[in-house]
C-alpha atoms as a PDB file:
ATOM      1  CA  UNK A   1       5.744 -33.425  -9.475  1.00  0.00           C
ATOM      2  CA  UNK A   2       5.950 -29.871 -11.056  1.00  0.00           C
ATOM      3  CA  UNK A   3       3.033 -27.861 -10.855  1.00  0.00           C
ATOM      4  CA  UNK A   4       4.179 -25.757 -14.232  1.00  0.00           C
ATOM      5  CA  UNK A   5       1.926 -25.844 -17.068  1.00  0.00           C
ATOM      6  CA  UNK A   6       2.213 -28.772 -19.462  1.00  0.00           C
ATOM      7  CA  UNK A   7       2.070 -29.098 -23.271  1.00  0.00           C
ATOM      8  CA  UNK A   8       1.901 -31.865 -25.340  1.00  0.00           C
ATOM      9  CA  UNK A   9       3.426 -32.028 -29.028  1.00  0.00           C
ATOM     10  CA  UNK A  10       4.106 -34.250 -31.226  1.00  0.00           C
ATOM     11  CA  UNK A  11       7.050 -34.675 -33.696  1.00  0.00           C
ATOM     12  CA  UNK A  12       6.571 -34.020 -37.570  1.00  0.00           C
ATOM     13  CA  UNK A  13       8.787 -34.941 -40.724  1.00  0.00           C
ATOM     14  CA  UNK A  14       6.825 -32.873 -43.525  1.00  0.00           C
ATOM     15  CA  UNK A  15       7.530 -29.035 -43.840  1.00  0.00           C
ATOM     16  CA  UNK A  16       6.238 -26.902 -46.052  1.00  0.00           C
ATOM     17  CA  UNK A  17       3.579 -24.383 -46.613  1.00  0.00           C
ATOM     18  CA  UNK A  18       1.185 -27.236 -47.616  1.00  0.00           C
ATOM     19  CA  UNK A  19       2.242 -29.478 -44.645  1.00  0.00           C
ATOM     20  CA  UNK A  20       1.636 -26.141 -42.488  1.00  0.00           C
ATOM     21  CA  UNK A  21      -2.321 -25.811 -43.796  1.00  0.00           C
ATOM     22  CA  UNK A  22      -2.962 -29.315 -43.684  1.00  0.00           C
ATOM     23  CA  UNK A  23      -1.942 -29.010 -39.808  1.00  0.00           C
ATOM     24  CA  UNK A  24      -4.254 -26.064 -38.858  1.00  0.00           C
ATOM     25  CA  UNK A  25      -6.777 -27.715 -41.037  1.00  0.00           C
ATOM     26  CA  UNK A  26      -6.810 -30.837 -38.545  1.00  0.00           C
ATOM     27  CA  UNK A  27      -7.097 -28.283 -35.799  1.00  0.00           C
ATOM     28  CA  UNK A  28      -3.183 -28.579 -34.963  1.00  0.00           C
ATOM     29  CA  UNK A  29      -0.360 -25.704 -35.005  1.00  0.00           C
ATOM     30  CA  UNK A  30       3.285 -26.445 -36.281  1.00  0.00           C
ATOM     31  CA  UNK A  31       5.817 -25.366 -33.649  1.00  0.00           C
ATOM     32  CA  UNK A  32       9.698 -25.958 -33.580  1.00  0.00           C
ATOM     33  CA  UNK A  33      11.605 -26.647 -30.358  1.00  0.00           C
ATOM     34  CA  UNK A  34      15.611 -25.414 -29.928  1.00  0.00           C
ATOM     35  CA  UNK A  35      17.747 -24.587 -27.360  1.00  0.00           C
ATOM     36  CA  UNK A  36      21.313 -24.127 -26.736  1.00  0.00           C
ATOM     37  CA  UNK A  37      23.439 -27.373 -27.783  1.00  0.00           C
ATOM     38  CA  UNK A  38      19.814 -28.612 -29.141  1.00  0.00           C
ATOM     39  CA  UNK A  39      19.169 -29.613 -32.700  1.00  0.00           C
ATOM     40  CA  UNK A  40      16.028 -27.859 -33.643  1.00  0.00           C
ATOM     41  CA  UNK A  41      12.993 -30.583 -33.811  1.00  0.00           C
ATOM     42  CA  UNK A  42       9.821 -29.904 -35.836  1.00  0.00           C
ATOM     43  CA  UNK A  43       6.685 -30.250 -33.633  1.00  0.00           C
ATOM     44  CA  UNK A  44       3.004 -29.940 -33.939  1.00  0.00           C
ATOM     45  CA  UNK A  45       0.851 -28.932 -30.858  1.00  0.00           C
ATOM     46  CA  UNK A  46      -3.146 -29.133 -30.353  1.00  0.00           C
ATOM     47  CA  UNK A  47      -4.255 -25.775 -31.895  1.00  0.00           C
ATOM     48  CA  UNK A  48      -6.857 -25.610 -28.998  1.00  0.00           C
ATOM     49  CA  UNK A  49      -4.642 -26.772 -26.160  1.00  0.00           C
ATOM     50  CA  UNK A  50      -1.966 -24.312 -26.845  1.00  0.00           C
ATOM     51  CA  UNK A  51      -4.854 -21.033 -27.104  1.00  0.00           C
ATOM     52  CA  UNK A  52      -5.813 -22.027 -23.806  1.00  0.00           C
ATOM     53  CA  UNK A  53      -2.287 -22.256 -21.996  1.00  0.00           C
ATOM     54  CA  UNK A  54      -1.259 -19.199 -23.653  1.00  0.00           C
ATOM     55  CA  UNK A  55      -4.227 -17.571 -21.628  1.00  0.00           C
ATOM     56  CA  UNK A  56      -2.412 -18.245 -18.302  1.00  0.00           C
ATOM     57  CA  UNK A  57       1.369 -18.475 -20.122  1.00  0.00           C
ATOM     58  CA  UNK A  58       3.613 -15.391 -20.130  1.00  0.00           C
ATOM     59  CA  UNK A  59       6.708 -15.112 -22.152  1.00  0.00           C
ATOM     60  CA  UNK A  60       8.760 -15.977 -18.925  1.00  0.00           C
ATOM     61  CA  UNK A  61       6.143 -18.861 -17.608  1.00  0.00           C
ATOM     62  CA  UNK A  62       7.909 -22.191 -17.589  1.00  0.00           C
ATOM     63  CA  UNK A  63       5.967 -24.842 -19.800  1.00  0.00           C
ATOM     64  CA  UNK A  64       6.421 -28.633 -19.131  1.00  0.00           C
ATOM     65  CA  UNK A  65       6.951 -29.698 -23.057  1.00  0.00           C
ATOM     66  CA  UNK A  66       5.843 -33.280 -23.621  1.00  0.00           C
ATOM     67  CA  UNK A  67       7.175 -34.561 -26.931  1.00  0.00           C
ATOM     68  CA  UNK A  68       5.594 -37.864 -28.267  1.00  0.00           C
ATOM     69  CA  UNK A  69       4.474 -38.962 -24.409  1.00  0.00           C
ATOM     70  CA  UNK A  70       8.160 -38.928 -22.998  1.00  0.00           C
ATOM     71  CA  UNK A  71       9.123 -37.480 -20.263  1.00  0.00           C
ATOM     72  CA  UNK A  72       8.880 -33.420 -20.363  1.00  0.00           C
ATOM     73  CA  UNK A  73      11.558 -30.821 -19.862  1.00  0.00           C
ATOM     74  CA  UNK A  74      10.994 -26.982 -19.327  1.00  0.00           C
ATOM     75  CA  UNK A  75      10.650 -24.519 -22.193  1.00  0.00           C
ATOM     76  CA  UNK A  76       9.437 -21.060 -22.712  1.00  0.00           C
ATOM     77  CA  UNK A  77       7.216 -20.026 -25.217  1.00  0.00           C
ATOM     78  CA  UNK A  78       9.559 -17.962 -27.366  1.00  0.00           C
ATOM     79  CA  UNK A  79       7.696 -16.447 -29.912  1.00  0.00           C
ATOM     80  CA  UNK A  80       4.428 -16.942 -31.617  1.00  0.00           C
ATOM     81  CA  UNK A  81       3.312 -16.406 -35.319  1.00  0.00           C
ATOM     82  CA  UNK A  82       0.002 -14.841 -35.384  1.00  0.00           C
ATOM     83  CA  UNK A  83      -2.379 -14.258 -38.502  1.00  0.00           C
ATOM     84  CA  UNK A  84      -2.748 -10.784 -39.805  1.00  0.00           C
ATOM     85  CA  UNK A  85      -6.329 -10.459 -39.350  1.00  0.00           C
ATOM     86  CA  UNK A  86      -7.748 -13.062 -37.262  1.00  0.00           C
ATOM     87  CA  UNK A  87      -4.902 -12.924 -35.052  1.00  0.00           C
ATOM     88  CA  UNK A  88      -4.772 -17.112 -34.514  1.00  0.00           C
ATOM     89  CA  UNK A  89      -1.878 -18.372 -33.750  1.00  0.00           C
ATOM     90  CA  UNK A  90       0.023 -19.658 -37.379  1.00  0.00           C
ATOM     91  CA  UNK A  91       3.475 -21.209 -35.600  1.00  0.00           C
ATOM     92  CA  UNK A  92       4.959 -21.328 -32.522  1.00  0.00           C
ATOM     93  CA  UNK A  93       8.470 -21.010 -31.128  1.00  0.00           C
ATOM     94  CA  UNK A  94       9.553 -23.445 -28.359  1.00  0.00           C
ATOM     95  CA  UNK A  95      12.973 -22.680 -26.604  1.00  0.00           C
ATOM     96  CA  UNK A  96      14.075 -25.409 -24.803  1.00  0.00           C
ATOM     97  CA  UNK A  97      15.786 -24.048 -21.121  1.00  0.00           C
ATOM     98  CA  UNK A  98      18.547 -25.284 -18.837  1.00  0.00           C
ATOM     99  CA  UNK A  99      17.671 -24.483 -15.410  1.00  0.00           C
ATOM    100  CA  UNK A 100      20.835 -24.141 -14.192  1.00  0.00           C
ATOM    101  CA  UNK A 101      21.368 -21.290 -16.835  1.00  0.00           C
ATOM    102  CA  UNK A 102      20.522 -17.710 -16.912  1.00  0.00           C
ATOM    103  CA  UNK A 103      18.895 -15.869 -19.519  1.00  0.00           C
ATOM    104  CA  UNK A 104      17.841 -12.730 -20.724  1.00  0.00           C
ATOM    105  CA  UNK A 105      14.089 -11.686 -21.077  1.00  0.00           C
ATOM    106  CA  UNK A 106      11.755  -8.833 -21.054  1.00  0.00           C
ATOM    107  CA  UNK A 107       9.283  -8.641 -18.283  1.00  0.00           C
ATOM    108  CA  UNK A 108       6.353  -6.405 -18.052  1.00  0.00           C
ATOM    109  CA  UNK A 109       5.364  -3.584 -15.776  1.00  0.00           C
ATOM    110  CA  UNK A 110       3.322  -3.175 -13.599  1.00  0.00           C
ATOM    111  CA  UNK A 111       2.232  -0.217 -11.358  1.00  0.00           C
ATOM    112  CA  UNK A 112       0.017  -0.855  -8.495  1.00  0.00           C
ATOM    113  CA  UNK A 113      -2.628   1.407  -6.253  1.00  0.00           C
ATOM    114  CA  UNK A 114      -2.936   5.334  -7.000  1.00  0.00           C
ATOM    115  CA  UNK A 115      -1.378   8.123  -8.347  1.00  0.00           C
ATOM    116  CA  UNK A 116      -2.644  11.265  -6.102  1.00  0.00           C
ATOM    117  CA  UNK A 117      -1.510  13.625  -8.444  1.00  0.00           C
ATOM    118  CA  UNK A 118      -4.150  12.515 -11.271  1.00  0.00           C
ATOM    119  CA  UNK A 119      -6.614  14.062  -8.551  1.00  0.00           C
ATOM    120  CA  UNK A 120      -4.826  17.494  -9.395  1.00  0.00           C
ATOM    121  CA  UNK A 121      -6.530  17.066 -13.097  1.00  0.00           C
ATOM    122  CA  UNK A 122      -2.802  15.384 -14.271  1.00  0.00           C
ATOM    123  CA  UNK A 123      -2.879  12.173 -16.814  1.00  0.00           C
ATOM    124  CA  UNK A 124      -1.297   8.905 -15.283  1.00  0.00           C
ATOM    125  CA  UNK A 125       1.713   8.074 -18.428  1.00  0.00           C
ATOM    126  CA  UNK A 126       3.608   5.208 -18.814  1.00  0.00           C
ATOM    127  CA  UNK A 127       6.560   5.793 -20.947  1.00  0.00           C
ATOM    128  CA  UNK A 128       7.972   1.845 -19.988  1.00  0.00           C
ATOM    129  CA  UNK A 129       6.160  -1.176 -20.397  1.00  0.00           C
ATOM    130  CA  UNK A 130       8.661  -3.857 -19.741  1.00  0.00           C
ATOM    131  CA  UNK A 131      12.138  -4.174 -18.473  1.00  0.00           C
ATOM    132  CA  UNK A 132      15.013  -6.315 -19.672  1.00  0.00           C
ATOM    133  CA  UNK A 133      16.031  -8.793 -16.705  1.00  0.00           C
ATOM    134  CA  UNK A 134      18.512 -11.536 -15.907  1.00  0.00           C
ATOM    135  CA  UNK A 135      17.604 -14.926 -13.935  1.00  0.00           C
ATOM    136  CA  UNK A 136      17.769 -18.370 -13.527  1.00  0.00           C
ATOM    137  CA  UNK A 137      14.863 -19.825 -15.549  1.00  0.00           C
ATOM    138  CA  UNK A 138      12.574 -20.574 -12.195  1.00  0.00           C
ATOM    139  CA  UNK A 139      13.548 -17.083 -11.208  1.00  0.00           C
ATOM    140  CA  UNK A 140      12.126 -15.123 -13.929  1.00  0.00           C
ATOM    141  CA  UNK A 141       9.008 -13.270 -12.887  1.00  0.00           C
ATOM    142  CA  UNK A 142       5.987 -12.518 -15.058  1.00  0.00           C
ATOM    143  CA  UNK A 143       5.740  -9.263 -13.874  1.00  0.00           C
ATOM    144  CA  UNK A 144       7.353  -6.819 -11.717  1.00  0.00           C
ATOM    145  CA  UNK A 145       5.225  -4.728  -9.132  1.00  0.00           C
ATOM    146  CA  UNK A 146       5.810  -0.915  -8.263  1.00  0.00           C
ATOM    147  CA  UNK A 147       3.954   1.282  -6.192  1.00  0.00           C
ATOM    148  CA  UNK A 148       2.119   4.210  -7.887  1.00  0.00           C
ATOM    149  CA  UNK A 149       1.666   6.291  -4.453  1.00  0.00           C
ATOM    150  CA  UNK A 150       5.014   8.533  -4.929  1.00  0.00           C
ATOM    151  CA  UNK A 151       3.215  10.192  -8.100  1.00  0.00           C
ATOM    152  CA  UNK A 152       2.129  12.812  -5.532  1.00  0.00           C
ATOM    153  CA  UNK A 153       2.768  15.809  -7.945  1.00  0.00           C
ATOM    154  CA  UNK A 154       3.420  16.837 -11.586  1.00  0.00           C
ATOM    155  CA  UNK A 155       7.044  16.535 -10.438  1.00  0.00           C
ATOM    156  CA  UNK A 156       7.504  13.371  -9.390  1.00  0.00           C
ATOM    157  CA  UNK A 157       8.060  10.400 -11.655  1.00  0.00           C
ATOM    158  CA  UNK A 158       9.140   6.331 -11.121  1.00  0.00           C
ATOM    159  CA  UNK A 159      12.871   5.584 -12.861  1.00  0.00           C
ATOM    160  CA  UNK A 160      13.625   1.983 -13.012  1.00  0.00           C
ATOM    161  CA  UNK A 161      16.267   2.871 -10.501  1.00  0.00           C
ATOM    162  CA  UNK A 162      13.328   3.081  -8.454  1.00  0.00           C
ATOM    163  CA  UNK A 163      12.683  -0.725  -9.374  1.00  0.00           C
ATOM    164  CA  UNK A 164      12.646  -3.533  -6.738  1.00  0.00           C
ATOM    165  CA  UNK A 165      14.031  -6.645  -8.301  1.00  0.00           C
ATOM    166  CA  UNK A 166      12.129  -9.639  -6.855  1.00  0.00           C
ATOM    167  CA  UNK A 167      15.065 -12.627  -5.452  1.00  0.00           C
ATOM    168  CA  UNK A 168      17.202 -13.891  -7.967  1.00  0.00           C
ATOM    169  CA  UNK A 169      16.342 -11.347 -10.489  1.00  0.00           C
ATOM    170  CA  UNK A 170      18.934  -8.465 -12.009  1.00  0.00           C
ATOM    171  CA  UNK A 171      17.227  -5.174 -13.641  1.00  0.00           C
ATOM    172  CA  UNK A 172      19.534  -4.751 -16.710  1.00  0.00           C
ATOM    173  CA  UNK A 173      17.257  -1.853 -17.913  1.00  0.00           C
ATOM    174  CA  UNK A 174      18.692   1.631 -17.517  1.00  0.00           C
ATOM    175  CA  UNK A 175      18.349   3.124 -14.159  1.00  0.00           C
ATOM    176  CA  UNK A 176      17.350   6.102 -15.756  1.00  0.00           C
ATOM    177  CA  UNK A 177      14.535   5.321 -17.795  1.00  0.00           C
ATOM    178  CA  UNK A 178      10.955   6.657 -16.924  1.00  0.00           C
ATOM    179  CA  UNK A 179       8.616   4.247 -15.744  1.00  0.00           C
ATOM    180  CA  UNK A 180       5.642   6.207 -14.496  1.00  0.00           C
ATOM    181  CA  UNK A 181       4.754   9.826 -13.976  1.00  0.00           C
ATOM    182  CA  UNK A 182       1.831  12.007 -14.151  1.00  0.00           C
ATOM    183  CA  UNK A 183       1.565  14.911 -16.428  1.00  0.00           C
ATOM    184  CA  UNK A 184      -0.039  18.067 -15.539  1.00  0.00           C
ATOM    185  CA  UNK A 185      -3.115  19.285 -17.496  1.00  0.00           C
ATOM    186  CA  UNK A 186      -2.990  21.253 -20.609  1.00  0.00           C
ATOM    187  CA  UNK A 187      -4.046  24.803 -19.832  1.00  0.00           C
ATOM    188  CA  UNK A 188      -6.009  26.324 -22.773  1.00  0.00           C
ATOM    189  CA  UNK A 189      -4.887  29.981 -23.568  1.00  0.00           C
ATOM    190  CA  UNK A 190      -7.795  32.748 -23.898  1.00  0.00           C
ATOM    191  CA  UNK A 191      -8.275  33.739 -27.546  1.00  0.00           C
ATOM    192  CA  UNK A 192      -6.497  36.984 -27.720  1.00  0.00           C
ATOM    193  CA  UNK A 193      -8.871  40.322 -27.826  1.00  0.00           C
ATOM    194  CA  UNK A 194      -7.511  43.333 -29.965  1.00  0.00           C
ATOM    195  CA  UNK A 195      -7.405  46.300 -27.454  1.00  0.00           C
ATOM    196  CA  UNK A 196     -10.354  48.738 -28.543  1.00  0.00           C
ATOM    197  CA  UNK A 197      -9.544  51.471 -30.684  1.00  0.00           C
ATOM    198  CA  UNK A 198      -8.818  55.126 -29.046  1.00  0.00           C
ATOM    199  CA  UNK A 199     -11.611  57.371 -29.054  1.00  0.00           C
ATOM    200  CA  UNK A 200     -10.038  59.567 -31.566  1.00  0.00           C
ATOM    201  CA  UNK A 201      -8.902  59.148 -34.601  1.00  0.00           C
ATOM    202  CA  UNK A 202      -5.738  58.326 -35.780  1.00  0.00           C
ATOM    203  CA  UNK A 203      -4.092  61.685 -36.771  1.00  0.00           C
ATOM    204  CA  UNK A 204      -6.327  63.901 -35.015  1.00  0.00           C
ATOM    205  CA  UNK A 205      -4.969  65.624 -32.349  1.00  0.00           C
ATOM    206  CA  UNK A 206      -6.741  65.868 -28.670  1.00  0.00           C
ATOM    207  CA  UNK A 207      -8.059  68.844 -27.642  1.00  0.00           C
ATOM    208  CA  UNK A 208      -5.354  71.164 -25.476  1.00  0.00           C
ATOM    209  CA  UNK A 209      -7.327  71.801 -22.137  1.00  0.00           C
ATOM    210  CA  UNK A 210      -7.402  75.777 -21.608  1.00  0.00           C
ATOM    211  CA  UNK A 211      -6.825  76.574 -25.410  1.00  0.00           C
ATOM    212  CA  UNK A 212      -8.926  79.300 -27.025  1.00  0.00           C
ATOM    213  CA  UNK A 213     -11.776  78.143 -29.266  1.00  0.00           C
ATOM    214  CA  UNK A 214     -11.994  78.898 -32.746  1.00  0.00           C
ATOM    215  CA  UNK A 215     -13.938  81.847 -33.408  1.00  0.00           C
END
């Protein structure tokens, strides 16, 4: 029995911005399952049962998708229509996988333990947030791990050369792309002082030691 996540849906004939409220209004979300060789379906999934898997559910997590009680297959959650100011989900994107196929996805980042050179006053950056990967669908990892400990000066810095690819998995990111570093602090120049102003005047010559006094 697979221990993945599961999701129940059911299938739906209306469409429509009408047919869309009335769904949410019933406390459901519209959703639309597709996949390669796969006629898109039109599905609606328990508004509350779907905010609570997408909790533990990352864009790589393999979801057991039950449609109309049959027997589920593996999808990812593709993508996910949320609204602009309550930030609910509106729609949902269901892509139907073939585990015996690889695909393409973006993973996130991220770095694990300390940066020494943030106790040298430096900021801890993160220029790169995810990384483009290729896998097998059970393969695909929600995250990938790296080790913050080289960032032992202001000159160091994590590439995703750097990068260890858990089994199965190809980094398709570039090598040379910045993943981590620590920047040095901004040093705040002193206000510049004008230098004082000579004891004599300008055009007023010194007086020539030894010369005779005016008389």
């Amino acid at each position: 029995m697979s221990d993945r996540p599961r999701l129940e849906a059911t299938t739906r004939s209306d469409s429509g911005k009408s047919a869309a409220a009335r769904l949410r209004s019933d406390g459901r979300l519209p959703a639309v399952l597709f996949g390669h060789g796969l006629a898109s379906q039109a599905l609606s999934v328990d508004a509350h049962e779907f905010t609570v898997l997408r909790r533990h559910a990352g864009a790589t997590t393999l979801v057991d998708l039950a449609v109309d009680g049959h027997k589920p297959r593996a999808v990812l959650i593709h993508g996910v229509q949320l609204h602009k100011v309550s930030h609910r989900p509106l729609h949902v994107d269901l892509f139907a996988v073939r585990m015996t196929e690889e695909l393409t996805a973006e993973v996130p980042l991220v770095g694990d333990g300390f940066a020494p050179a943030t106790e040298l006053g430096g900021t801890l950056v993160h220029p790169l947030s995810t990384v483009k990967v290729r896998a097998l669908p059970a393969d695909l990892p929600e995250a990938i791990h790296y080790d913050l400990a080289p960032l032992s000066d202001f000159d160091h810095q994590i590439t995703v050369g750097d990068l260890t690819a858990p089994h199965g998995v190809t980094i398709h990111s570039d090598p040379g792309e910045v993943v981590a570093r620590v920047l040095a602090p901004r040093i705040e120049e002193a206000p510049f002082e004008a230098a004082e102003a000579p004891a004599a005047a300008a055009g007023e010559a010194a007086p020539v030691e030894g010369a005779p006094a005016e008389g």
